[in-house]
Protein backbone atom coordinates (compact mmCIF):
# COMPACT_ATOMS: atom_id res chain seq x y z
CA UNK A 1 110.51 188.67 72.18
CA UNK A 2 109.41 191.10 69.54
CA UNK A 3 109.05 188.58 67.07
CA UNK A 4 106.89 185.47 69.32
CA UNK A 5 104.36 188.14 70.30
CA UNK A 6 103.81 189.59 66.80
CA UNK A 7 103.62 185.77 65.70
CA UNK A 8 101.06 184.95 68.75
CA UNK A 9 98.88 187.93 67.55
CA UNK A 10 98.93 186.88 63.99
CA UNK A 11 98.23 183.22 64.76
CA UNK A 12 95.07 184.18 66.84
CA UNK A 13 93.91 186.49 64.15
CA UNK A 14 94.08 183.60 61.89
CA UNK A 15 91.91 181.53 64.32
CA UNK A 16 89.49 184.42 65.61
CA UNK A 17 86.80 183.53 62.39
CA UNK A 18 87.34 179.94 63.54
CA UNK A 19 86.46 180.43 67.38
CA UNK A 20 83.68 183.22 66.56
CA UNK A 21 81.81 180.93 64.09
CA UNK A 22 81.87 178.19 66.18
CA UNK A 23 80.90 179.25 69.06
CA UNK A 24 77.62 180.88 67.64
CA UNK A 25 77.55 178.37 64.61
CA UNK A 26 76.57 181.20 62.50
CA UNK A 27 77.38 182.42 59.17
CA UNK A 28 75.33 185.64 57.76
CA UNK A 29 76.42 184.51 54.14
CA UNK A 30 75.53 180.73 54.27
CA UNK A 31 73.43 179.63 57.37
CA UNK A 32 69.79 180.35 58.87
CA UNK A 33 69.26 180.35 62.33
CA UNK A 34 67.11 179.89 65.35
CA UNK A 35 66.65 182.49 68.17
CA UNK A 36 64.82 181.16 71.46
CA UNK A 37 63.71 183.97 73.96
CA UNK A 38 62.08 183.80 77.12
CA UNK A 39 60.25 187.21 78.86
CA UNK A 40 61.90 187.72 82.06
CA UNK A 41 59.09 190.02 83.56
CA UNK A 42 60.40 193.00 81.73
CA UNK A 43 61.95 192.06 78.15
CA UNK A 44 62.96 189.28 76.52
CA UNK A 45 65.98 187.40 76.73
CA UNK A 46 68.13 185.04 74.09
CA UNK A 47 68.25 181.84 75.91
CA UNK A 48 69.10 179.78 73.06
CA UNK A 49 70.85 180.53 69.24
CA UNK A 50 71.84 177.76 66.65
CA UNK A 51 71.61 177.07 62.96
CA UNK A 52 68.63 175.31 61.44
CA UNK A 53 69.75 175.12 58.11
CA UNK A 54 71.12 176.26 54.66
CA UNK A 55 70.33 179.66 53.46
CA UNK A 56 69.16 179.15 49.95
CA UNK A 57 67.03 175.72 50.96
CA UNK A 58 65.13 177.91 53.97
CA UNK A 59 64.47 180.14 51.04
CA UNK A 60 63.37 177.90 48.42
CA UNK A 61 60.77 176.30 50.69
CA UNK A 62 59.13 180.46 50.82
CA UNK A 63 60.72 181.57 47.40
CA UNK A 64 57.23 183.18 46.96
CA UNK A 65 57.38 185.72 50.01
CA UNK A 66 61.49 186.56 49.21
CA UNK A 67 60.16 187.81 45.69
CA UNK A 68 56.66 188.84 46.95
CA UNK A 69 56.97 192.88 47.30
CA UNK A 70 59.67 193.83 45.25
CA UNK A 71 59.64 196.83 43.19
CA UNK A 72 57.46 196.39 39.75
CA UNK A 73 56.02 192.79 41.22
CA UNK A 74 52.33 191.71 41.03
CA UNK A 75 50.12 192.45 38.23
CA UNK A 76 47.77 196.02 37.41
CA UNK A 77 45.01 195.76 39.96
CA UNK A 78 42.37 197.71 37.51
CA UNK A 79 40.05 200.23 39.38
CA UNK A 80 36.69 199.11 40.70
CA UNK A 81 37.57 195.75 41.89
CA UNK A 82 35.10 195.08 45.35
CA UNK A 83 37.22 193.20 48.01
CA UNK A 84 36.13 193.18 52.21
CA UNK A 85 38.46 193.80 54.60
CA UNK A 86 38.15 194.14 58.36
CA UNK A 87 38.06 198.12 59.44
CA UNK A 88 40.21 198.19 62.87
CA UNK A 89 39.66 201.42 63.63
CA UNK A 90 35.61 200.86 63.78
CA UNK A 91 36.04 197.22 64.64
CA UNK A 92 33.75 195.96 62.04
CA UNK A 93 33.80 194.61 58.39
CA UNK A 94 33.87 196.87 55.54
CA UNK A 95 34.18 197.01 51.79
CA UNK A 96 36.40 199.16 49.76
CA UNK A 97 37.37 199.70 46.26
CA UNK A 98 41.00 199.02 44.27
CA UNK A 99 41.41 202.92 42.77
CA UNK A 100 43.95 202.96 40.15
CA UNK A 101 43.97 206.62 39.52
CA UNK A 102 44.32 207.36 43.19
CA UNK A 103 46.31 204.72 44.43
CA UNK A 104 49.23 206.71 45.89
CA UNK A 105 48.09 206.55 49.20
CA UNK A 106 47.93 202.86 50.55
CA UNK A 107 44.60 201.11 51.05
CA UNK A 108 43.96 197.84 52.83
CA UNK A 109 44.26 194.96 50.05
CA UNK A 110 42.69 192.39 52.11
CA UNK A 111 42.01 191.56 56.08
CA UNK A 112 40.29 188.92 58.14
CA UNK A 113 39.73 188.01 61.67
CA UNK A 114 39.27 184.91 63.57
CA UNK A 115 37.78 184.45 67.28
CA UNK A 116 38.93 181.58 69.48
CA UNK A 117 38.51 180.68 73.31
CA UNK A 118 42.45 181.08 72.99
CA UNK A 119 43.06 184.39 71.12
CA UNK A 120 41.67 187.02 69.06
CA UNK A 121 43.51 187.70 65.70
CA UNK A 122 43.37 190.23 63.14
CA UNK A 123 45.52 190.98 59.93
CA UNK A 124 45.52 193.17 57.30
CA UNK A 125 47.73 194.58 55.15
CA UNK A 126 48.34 198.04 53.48
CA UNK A 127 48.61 197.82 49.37
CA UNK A 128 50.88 200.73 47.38
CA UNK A 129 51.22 201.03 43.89
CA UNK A 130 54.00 202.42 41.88
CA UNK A 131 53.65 204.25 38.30
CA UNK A 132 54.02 202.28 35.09
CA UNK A 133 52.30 203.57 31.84
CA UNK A 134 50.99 207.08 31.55
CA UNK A 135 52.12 207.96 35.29
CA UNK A 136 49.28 205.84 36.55
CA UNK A 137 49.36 204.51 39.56
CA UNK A 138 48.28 200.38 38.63
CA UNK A 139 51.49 198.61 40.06
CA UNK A 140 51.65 197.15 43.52
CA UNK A 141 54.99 197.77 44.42
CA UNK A 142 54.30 196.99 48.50
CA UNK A 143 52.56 195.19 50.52
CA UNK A 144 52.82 196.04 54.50
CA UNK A 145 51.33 193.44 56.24
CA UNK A 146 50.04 193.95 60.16
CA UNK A 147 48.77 191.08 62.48
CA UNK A 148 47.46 191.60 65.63
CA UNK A 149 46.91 188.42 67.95
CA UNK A 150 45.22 189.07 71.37
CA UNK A 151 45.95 186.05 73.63
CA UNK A 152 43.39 184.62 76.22
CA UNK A 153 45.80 185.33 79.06
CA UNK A 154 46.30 189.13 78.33
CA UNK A 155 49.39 189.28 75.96
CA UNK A 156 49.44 191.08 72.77
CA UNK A 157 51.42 190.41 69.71
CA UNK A 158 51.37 193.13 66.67
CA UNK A 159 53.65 193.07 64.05
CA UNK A 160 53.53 195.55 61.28
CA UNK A 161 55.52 195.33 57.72
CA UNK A 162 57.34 198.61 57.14
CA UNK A 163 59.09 199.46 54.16
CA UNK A 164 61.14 202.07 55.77
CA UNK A 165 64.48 201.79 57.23
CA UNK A 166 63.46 198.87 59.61
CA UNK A 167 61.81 196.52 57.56
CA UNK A 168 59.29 195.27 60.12
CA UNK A 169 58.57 195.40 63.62
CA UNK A 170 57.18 193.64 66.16
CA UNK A 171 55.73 194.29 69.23
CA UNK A 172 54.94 191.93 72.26
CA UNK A 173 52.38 193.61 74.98
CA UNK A 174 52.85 191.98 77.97
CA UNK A 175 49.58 191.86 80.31
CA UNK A 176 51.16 194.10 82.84
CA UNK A 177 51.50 196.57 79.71
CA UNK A 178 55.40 196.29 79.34
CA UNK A 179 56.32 196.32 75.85
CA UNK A 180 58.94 194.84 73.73
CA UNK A 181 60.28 194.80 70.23
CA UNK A 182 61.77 193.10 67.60
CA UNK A 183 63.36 195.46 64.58
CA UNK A 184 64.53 194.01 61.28
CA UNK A 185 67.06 195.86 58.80
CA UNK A 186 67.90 194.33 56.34
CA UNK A 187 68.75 191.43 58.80
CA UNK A 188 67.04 190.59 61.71
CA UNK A 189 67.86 193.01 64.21
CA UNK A 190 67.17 191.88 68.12
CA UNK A 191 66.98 195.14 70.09
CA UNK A 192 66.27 194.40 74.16
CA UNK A 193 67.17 196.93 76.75
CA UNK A 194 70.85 197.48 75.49
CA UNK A 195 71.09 194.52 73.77
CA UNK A 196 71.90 194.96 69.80
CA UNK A 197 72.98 192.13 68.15
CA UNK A 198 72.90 191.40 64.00
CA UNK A 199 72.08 187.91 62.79
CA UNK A 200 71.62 186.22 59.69
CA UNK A 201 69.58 187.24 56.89
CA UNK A 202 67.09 184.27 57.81
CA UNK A 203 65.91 183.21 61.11
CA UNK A 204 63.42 181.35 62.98
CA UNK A 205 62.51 183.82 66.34
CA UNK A 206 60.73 181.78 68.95
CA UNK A 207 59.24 183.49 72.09
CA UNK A 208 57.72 182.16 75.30
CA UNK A 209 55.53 184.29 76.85
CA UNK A 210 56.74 182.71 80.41
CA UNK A 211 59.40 182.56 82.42
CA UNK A 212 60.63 179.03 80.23
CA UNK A 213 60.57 177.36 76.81
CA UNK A 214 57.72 175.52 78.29
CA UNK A 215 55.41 178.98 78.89
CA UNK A 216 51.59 178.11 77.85
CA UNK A 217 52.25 180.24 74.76
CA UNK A 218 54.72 179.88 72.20
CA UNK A 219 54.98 182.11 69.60
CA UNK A 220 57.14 181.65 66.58
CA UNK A 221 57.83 183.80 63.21
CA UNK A 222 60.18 183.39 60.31
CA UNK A 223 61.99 186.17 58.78
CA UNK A 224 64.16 187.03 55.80
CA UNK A 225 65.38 189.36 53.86
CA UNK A 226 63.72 189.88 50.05
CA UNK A 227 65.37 190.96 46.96
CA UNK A 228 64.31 194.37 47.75
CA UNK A 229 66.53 194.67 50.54
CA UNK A 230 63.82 194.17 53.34
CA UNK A 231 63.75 191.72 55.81
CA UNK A 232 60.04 190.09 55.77
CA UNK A 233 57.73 188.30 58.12
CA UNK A 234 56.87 185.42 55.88
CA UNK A 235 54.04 183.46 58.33
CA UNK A 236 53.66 183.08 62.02
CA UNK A 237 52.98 180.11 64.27
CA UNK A 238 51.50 180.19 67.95
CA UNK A 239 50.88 176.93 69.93
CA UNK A 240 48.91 177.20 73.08
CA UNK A 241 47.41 175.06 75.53
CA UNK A 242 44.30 172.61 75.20
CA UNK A 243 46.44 171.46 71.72
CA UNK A 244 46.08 175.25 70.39
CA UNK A 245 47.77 176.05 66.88
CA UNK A 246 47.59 178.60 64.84
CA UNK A 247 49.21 179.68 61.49
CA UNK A 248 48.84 182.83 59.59
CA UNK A 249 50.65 182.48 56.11
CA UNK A 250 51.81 185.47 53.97
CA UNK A 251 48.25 185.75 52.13
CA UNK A 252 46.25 186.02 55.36
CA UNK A 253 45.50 182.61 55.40
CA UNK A 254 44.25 180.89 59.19
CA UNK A 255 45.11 177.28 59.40
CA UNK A 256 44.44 175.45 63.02
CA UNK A 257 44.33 172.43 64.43
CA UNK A 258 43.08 171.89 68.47
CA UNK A 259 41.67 174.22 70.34
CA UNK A 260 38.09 176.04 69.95
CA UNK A 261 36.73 178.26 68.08
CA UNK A 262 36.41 178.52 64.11
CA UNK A 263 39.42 176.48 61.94
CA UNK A 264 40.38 179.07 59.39
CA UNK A 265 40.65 177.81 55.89
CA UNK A 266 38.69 174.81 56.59
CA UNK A 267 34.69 173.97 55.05
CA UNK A 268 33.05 174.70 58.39
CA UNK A 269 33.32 178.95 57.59
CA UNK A 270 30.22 180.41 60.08
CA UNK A 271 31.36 179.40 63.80
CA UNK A 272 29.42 180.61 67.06
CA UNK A 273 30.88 183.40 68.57
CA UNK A 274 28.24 183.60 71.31
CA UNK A 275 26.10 181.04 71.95
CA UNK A 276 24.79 178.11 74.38
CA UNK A 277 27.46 175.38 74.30
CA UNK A 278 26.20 171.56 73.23
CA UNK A 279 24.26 169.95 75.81
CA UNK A 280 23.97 172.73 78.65
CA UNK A 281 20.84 173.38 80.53
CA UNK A 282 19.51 176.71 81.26
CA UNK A 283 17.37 177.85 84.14
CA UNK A 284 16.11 180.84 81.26
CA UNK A 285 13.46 181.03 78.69
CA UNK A 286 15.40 182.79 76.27
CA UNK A 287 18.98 182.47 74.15
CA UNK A 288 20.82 184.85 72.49
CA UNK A 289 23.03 183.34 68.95
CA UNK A 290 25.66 185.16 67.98
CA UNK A 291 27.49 184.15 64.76
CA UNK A 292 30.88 185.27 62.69
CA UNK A 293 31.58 184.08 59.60
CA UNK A 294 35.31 184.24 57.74
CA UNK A 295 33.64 185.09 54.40
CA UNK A 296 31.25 187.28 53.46
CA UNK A 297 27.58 186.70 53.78
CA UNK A 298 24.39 188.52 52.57
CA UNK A 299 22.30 186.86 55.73
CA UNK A 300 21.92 184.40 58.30
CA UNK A 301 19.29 182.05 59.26
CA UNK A 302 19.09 179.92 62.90
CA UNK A 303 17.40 176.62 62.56
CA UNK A 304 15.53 175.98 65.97
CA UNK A 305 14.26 172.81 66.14
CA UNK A 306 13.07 172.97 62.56
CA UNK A 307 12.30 176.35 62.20
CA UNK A 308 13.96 178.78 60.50
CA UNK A 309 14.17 182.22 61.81
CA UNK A 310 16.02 185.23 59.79
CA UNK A 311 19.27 186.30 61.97
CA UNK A 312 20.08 190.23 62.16
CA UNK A 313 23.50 191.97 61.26
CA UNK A 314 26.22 192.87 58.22
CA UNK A 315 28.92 191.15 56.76
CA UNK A 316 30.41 188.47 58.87
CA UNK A 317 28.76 188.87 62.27
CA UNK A 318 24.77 187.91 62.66
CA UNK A 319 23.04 187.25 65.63
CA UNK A 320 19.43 186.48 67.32
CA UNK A 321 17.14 186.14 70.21
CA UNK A 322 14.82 184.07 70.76
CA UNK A 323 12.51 184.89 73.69
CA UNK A 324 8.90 183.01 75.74
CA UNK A 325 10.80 179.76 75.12
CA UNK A 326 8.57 176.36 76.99
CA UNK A 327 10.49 174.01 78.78
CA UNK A 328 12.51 171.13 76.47
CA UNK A 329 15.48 170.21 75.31
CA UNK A 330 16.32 172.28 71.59
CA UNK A 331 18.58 171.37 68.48
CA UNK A 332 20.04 174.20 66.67
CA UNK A 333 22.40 175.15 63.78
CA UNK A 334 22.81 178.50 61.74
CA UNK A 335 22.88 178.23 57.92
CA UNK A 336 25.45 181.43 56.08
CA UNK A 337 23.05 183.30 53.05
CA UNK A 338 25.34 183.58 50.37
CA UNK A 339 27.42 180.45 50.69
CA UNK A 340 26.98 176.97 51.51
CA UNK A 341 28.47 177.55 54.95
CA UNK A 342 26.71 176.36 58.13
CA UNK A 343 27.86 175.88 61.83
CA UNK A 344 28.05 172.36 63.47
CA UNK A 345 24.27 171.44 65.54
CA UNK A 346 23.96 171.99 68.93
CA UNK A 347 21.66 170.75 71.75
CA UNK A 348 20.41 173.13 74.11
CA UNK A 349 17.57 172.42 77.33
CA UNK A 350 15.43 174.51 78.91
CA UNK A 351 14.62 173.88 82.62
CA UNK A 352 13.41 176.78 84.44
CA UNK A 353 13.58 176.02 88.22
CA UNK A 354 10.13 175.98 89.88
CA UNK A 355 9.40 178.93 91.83
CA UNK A 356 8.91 178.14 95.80
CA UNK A 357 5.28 177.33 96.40
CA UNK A 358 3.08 180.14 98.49
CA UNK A 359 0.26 178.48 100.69
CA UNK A 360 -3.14 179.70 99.48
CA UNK A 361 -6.12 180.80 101.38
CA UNK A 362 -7.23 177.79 102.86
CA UNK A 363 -4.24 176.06 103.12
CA UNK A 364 -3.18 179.31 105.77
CA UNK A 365 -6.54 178.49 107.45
CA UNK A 366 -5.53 174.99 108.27
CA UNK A 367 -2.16 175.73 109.49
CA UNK A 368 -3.91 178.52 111.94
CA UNK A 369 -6.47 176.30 112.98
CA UNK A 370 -3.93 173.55 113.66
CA UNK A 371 -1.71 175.90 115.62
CA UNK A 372 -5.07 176.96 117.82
CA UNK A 373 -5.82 172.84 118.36
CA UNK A 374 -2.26 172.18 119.16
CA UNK A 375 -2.12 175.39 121.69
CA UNK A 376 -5.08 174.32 123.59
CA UNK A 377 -3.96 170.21 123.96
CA UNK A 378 -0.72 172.20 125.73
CA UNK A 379 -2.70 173.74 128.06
CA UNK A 380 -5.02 170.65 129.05
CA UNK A 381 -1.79 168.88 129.29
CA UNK A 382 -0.24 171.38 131.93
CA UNK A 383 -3.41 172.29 133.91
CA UNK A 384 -4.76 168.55 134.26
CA UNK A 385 -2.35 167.32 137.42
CA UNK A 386 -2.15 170.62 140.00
CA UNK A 387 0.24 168.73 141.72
CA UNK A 388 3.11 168.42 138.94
CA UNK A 389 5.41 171.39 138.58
CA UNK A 390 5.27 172.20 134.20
CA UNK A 391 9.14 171.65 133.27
């Protein structure tokens, strides 16, 4: 008896790999994979897991982002060199400088921003330098990327690139404010409630912000882990509805297709952010332009119907009113100083509804003296018979 159970326990150690493997079709030293989660009101839950490919081809297709980071990477960054970025903390653009001397501390390499009717999104990313010659500090040595993507129907997506003991996080805000993560150490780490479970060094995370794989948003990132022993977010996708996509690569880069709103990375570079859509009619002598640009401009200029009128603001956001408008129907476009960028033309009329006519003078004298006329034929009429009772 002895002897069949110790050779039924060795037998199913020899096939435990066999049934584990296949039944998640995973293998941390060989395979990539795909995690599917849906939010179930509260956090989100794996709802599907499979492989999507080899390893070292998922790799080669982002070989740039596995080796982008790593200790003693990049080139010096000398001091002085101008670059914009967008300031979150004040909301607005700014301009910094690369300081080699004082470069311990991390500054914010580069940032951009990009308005939609679908979602808001913001990235940036925080630059450190290591020492090379003469204990200066003139090597980037990290790069900690954040994106922050504010969705039309209330959710929130942030994910931050630490190089600490997590390697990145994410963070979904739901609109109800319940929060979730997503931890990654050197391998993607899936933390919900008391859910912990390890996976592969590279993997495809897919969430639907629903209660299905077929939620109006879908938001997708790849991960894996770099020669420095981090696991990275390499670029983002989010599809939404009205044919919404968006893609932020590892250099801050927007590309879009669908949807409304600017198209990152594309020629057309100034894009209304507030202004009268093509072909409305307002009951208004006035409009208000509001314009955001993805580059950096030194002025803006609105052509109305010919003219050109100087646009106020800073940086990427410009705007103008434009009051005692007559009635008509208006073509407009606004022109980027600085660049050759200019928004797409747009037809706006102005129709202001009459305002309800008041009788003058005389016209109240005839309706008085037609009410006296009419008030004496009444009386003829009912005093004329004596005989005939007035109904």
């Amino acid at each position: 008896m002895f002897k069949k159970i110790s050779a039924i326990l060795i037998l199913l150690m020899l096939l435990y790999p066999v049934f584990v493997d296949h039944a998640l079709a995973i293998s941390l030293g060989s395979q990539a994979i795909r995690q599917e989660f849906v939010w179930n009101g509260t956090t989100f839950q794996t709802v599907n897991l499979y492989t999507i490919g080899n390893v070292d081809d998922y790799i080669g297709e982002r070989c740039e982002v596995v080796h982008y980071g790593a200790e003693g990477s990049g080139s010096p960054v000398g001091s002085a060199v101008d670059y914009v970025y967008w300031d979150v903390a004040n909301n607005q653009w700014a301009t910094k400088y690369h300081c080699g001397a004082y470069a311990s501390e991390p500054i914010q390499r580069w940032g951009g921003k990009d308005v939609t009717n679908e979602a808001t999104v913001i990235r940036y990313d925080n630059l450190y330098y290591g020492l090379k010659d003469n204990n200066i500090y003139n090597v980037p040595i990290s790069f900690e990327a954040v994106f922050e993507i504010i969705l039309a129907n209330g959710w929130k997506l942030t994910i931050e690139q630490h190089y600490d003991e997590w390697g990145h996080e994410v963070k979904f805000t739901a609109p109800g404010g319940e929060v979730s993560y997503v931890y990654g150490d050197p391998h993607l780490l899936q933390k919900g409630g008391t859910q912990q479970q390890e996976l592969a060094a590279v993997g495809e995370y897919v969430f639907a912000l629903g209660d299905s794989m077929s939620a109006d948003y879908i938001v997708t990132f790849f991960c894996m882990k770099s020669n420095a022993g981090f696991s990275l977010v390499t670029d983002i996708q989010l599809m939404g509805p009205n044919d919404y996509e968006l893609t932020i690569g590892r250099n801050g880069e927007f590309k879009r297709t669908g949807g409304s709103g600017p198209i990152g990375g594309g020629p057309d570079r100034v894009y209304y952010h507030t202004a009268p859509v093509d072909g409305i009619t307002l009951d208004a002598n006035f409009v208000y332009i509001q314009v955001e640009a993805n580059g950096g401009l030194t002025g803006a200029t609105l052509n109305w119907n010919g003219n050109n009128y100087p646009m106020t603001g800073s940086g990427r956001s410009w705007g103008i009113t434009l009051n005692n408008l007559d009635d008509g129907t208006y073509t407009y476009y606004v022109t980027g100083i600085g660049s050759s960028y200019l928004t797409s033309q747009r037809t706006v009329t102005i129709q202001q509804a009459s305002p309800a006519a008041i009788p003058t003078l005389s016209e109240w004298g005839m309706i008085i003296l037609f009410l006296f006329l009419a008030g004496i034929a009444i009386f003829v009429l009912r005093h004329s018979n004596p005989g005939t009772k007035a109904i």
